[in-house]
PDB file of N, CA and C in Angstrom:
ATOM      1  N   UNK A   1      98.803 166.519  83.453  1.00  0.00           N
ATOM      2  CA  UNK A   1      99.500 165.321  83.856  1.00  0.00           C
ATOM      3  C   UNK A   1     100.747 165.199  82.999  1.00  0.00           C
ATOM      4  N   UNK A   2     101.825 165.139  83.750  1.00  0.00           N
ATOM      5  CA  UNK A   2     103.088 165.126  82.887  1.00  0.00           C
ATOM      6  C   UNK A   2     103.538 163.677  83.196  1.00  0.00           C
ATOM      7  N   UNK A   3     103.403 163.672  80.895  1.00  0.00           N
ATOM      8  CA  UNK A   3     104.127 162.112  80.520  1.00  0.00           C
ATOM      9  C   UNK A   3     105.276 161.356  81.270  1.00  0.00           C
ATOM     10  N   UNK A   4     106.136 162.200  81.907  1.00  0.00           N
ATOM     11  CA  UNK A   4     107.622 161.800  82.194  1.00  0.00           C
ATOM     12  C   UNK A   4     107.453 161.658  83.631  1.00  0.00           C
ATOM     13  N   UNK A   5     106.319 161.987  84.541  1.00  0.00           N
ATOM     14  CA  UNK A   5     106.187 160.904  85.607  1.00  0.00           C
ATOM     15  C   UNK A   5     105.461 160.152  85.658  1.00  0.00           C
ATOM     16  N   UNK A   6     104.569 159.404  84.754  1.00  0.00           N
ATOM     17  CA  UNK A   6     103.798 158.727  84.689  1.00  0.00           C
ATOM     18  C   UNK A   6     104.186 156.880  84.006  1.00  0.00           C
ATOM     19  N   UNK A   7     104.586 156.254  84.810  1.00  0.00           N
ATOM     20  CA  UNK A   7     104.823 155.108  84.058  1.00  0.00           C
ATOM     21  C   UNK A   7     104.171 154.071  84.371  1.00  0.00           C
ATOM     22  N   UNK A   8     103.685 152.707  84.296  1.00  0.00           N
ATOM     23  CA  UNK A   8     102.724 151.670  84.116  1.00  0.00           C
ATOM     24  C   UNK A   8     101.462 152.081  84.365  1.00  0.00           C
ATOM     25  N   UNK A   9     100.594 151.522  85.041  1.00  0.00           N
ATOM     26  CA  UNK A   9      99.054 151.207  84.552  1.00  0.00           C
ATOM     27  C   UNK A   9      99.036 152.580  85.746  1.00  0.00           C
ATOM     28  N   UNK A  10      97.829 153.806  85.466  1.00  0.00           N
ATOM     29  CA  UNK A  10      97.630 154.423  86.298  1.00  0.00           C
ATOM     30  C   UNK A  10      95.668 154.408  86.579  1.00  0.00           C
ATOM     31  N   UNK A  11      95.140 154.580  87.765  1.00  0.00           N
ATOM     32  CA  UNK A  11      93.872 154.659  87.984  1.00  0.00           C
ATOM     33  C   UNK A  11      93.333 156.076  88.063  1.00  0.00           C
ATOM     34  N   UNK A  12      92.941 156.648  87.153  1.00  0.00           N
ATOM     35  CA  UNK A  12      92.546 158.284  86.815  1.00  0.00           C
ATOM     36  C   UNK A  12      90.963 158.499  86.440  1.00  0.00           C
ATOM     37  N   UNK A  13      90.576 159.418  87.060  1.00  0.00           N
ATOM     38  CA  UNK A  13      89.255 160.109  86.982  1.00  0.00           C
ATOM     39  C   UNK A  13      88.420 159.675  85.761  1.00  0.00           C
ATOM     40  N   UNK A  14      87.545 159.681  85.698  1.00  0.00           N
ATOM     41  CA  UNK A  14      86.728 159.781  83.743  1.00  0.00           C
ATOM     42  C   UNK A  14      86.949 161.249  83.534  1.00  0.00           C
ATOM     43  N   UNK A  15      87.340 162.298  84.485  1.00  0.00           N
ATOM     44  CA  UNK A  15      87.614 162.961  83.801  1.00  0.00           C
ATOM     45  C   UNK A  15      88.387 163.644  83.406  1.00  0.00           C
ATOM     46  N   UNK A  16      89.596 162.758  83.294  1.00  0.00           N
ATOM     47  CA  UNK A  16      90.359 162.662  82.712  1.00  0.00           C
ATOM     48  C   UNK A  16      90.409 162.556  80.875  1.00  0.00           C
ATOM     49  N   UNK A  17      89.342 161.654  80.715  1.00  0.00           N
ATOM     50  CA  UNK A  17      89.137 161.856  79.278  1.00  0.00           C
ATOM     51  C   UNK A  17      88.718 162.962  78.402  1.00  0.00           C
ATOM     52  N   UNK A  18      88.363 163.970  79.181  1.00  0.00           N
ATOM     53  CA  UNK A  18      88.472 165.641  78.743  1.00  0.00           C
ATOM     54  C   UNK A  18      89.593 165.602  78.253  1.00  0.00           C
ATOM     55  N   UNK A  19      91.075 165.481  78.881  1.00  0.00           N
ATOM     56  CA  UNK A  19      92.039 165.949  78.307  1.00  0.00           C
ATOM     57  C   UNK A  19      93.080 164.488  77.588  1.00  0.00           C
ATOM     58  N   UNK A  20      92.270 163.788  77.425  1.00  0.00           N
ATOM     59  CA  UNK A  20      93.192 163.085  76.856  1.00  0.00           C
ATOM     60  C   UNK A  20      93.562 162.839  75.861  1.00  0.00           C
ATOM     61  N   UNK A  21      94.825 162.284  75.657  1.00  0.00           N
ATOM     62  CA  UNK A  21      95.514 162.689  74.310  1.00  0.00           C
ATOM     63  C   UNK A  21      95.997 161.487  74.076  1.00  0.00           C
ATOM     64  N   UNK A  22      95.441 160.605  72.832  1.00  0.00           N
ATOM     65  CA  UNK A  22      96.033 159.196  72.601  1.00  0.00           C
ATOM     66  C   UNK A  22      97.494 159.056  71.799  1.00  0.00           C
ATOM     67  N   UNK A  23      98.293 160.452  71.547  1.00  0.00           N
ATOM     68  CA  UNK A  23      99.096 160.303  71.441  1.00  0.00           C
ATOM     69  C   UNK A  23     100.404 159.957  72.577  1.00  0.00           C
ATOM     70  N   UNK A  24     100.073 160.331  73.616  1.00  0.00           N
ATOM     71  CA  UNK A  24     100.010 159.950  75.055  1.00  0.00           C
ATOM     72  C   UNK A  24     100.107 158.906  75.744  1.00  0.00           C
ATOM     73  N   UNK A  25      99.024 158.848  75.880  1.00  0.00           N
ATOM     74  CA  UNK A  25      98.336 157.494  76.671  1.00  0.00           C
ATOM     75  C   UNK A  25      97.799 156.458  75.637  1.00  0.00           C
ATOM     76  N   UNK A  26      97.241 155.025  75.900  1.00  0.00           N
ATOM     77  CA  UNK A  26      96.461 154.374  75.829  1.00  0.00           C
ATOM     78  C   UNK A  26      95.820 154.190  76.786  1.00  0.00           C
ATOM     79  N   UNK A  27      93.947 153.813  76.616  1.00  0.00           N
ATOM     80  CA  UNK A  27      93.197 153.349  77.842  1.00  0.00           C
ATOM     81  C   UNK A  27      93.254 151.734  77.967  1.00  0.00           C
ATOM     82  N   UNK A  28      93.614 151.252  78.830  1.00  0.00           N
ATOM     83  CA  UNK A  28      93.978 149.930  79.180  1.00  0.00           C
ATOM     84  C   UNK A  28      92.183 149.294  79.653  1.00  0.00           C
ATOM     85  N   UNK A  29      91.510 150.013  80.538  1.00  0.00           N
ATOM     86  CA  UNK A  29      90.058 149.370  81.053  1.00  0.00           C
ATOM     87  C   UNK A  29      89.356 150.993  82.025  1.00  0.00           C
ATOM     88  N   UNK A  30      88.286 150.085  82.607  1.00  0.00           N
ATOM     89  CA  UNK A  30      87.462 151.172  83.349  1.00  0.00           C
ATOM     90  C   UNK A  30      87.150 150.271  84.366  1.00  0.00           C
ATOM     91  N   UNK A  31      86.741 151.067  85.307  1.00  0.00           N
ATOM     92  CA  UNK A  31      86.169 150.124  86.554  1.00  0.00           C
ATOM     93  C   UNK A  31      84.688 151.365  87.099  1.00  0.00           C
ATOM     94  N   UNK A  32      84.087 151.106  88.041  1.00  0.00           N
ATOM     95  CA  UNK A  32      82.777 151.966  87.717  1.00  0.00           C
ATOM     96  C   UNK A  32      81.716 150.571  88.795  1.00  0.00           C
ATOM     97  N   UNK A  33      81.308 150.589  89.913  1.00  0.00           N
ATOM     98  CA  UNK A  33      80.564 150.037  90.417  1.00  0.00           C
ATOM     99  C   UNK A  33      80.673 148.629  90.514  1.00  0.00           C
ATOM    100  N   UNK A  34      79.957 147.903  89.784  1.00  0.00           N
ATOM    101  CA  UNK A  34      79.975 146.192  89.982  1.00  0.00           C
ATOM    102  C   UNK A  34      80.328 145.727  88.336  1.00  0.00           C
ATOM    103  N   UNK A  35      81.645 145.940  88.097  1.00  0.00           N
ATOM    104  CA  UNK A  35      81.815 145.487  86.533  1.00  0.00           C
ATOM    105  C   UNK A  35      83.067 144.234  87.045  1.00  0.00           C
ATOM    106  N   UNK A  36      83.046 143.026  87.444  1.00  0.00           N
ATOM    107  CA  UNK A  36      83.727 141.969  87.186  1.00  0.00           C
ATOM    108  C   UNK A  36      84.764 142.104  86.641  1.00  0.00           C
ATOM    109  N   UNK A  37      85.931 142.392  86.452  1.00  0.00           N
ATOM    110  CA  UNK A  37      87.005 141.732  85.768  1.00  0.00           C
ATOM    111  C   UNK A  37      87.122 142.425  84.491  1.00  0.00           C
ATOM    112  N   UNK A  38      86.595 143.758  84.290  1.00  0.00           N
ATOM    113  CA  UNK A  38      86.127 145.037  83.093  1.00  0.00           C
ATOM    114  C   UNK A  38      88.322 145.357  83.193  1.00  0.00           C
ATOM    115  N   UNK A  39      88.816 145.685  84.295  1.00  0.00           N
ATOM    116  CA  UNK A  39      89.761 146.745  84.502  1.00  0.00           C
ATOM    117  C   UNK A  39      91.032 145.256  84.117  1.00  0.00           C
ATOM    118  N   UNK A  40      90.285 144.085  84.266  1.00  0.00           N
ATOM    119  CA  UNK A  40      91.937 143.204  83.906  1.00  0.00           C
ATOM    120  C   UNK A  40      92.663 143.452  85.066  1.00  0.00           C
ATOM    121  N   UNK A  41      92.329 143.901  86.647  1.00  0.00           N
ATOM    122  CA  UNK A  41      93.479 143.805  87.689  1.00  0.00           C
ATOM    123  C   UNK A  41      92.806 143.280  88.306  1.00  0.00           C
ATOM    124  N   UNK A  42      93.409 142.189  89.187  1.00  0.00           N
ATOM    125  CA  UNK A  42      92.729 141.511  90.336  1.00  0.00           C
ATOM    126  C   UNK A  42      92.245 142.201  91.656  1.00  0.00           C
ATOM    127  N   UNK A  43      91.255 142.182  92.068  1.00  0.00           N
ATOM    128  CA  UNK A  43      90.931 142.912  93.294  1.00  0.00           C
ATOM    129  C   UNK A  43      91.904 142.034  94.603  1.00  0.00           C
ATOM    130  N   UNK A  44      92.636 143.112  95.942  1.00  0.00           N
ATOM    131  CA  UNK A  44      92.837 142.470  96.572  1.00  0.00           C
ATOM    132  C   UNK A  44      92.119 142.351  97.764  1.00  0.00           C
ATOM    133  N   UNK A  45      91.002 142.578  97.254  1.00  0.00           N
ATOM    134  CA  UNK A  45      89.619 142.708  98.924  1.00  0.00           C
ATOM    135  C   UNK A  45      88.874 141.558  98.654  1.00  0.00           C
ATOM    136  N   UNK A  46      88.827 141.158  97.560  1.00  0.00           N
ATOM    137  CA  UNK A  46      88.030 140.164  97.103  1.00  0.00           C
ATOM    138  C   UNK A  46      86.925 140.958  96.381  1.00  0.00           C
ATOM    139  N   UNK A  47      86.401 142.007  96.133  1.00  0.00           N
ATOM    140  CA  UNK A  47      85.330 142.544  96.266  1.00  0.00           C
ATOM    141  C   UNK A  47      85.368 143.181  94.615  1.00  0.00           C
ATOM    142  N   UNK A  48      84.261 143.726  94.022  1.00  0.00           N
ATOM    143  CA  UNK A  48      84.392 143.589  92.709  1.00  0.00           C
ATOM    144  C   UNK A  48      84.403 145.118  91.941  1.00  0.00           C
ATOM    145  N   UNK A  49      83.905 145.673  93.464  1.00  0.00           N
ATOM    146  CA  UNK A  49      83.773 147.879  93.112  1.00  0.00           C
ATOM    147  C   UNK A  49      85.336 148.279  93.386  1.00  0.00           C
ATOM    148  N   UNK A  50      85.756 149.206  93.035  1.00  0.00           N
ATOM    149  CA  UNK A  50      86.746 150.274  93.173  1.00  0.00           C
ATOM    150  C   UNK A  50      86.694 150.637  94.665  1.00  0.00           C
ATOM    151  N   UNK A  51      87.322 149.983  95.843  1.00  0.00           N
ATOM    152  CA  UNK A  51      86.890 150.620  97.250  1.00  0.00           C
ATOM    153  C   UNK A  51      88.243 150.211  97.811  1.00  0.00           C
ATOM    154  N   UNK A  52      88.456 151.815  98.600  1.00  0.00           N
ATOM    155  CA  UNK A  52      89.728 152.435  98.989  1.00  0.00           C
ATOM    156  C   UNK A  52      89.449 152.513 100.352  1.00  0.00           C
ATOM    157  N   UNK A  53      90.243 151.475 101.905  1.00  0.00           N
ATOM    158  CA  UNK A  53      89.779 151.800 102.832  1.00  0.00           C
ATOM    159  C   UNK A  53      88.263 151.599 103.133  1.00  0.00           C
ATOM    160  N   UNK A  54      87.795 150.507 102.607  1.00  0.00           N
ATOM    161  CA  UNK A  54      86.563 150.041 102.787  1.00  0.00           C
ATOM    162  C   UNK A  54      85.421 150.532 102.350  1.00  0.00           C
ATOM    163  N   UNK A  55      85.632 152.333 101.368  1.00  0.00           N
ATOM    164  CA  UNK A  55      85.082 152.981 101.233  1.00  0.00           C
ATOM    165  C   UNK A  55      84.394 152.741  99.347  1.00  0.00           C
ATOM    166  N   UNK A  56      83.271 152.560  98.933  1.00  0.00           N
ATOM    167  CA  UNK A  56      83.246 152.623  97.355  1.00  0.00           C
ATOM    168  C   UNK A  56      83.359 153.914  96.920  1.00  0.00           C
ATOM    169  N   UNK A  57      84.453 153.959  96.277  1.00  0.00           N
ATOM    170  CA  UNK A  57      85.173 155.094  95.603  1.00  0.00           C
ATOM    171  C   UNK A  57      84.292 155.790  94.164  1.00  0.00           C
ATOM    172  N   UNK A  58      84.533 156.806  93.893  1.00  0.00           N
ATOM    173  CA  UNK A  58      84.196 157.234  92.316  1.00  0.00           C
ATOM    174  C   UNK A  58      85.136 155.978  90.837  1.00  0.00           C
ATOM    175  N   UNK A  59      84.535 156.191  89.924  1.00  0.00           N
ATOM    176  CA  UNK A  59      84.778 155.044  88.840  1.00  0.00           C
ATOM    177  C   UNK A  59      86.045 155.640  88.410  1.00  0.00           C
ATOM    178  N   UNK A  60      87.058 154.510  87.643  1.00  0.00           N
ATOM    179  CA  UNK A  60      88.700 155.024  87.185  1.00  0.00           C
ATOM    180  C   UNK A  60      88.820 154.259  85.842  1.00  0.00           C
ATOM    181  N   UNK A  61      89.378 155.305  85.052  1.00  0.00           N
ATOM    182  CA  UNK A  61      89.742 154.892  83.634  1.00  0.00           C
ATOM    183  C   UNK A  61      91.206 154.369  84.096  1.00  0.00           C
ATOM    184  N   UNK A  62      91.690 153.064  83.701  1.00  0.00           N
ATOM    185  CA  UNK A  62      92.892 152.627  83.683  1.00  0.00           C
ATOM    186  C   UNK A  62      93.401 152.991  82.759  1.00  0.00           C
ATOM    187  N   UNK A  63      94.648 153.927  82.417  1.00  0.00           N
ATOM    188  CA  UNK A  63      95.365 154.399  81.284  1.00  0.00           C
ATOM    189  C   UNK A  63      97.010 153.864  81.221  1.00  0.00           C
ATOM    190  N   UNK A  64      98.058 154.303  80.365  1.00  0.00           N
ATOM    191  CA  UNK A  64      99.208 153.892  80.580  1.00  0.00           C
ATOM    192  C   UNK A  64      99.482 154.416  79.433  1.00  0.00           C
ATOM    193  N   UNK A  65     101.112 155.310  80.192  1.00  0.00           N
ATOM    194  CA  UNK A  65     101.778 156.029  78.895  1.00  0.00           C
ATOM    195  C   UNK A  65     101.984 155.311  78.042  1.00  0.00           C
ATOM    196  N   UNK A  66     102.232 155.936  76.433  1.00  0.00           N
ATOM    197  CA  UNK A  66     103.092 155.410  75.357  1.00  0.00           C
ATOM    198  C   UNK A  66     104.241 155.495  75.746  1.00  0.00           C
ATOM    199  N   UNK A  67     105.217 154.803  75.128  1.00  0.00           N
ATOM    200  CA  UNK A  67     106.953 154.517  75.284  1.00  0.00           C
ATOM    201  C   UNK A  67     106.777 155.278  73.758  1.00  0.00           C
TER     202      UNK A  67
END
């Protein structure tokens, strides 16, 4: 994942944390099934899982480059 296209909050794999590098990034939250208000972004389905197209998705580490 290259730093120089990556700018505000991004939604990335857990495994992603294999390669991550906190010189890099910071992790901002996680989201992962029925965690309430864990990720700090408002859902706009109303609904409280990670679901894309009505579908419940795999769980996302919220990260965001360093400046």
């Amino acid at each position: 994942m290259s730093g120089a296209s990556c700018n505000g909050i991004l939604g990335v794999p857990i495994t992603f944390l294999d390669k991550y590098s906190p010189d890099q990034f910071e992790i901002i939250g996680l989201a992962a099934g029925n965690i309430r208000g864990l990720a700090g972004i408002a859902s706009s389905t109303g609904k409280d899982e990670p679901y894309i197209d009505g579908k419940l998705r795999y769980g996302r580490s919220f990260i965001r480059r360093k400046m």
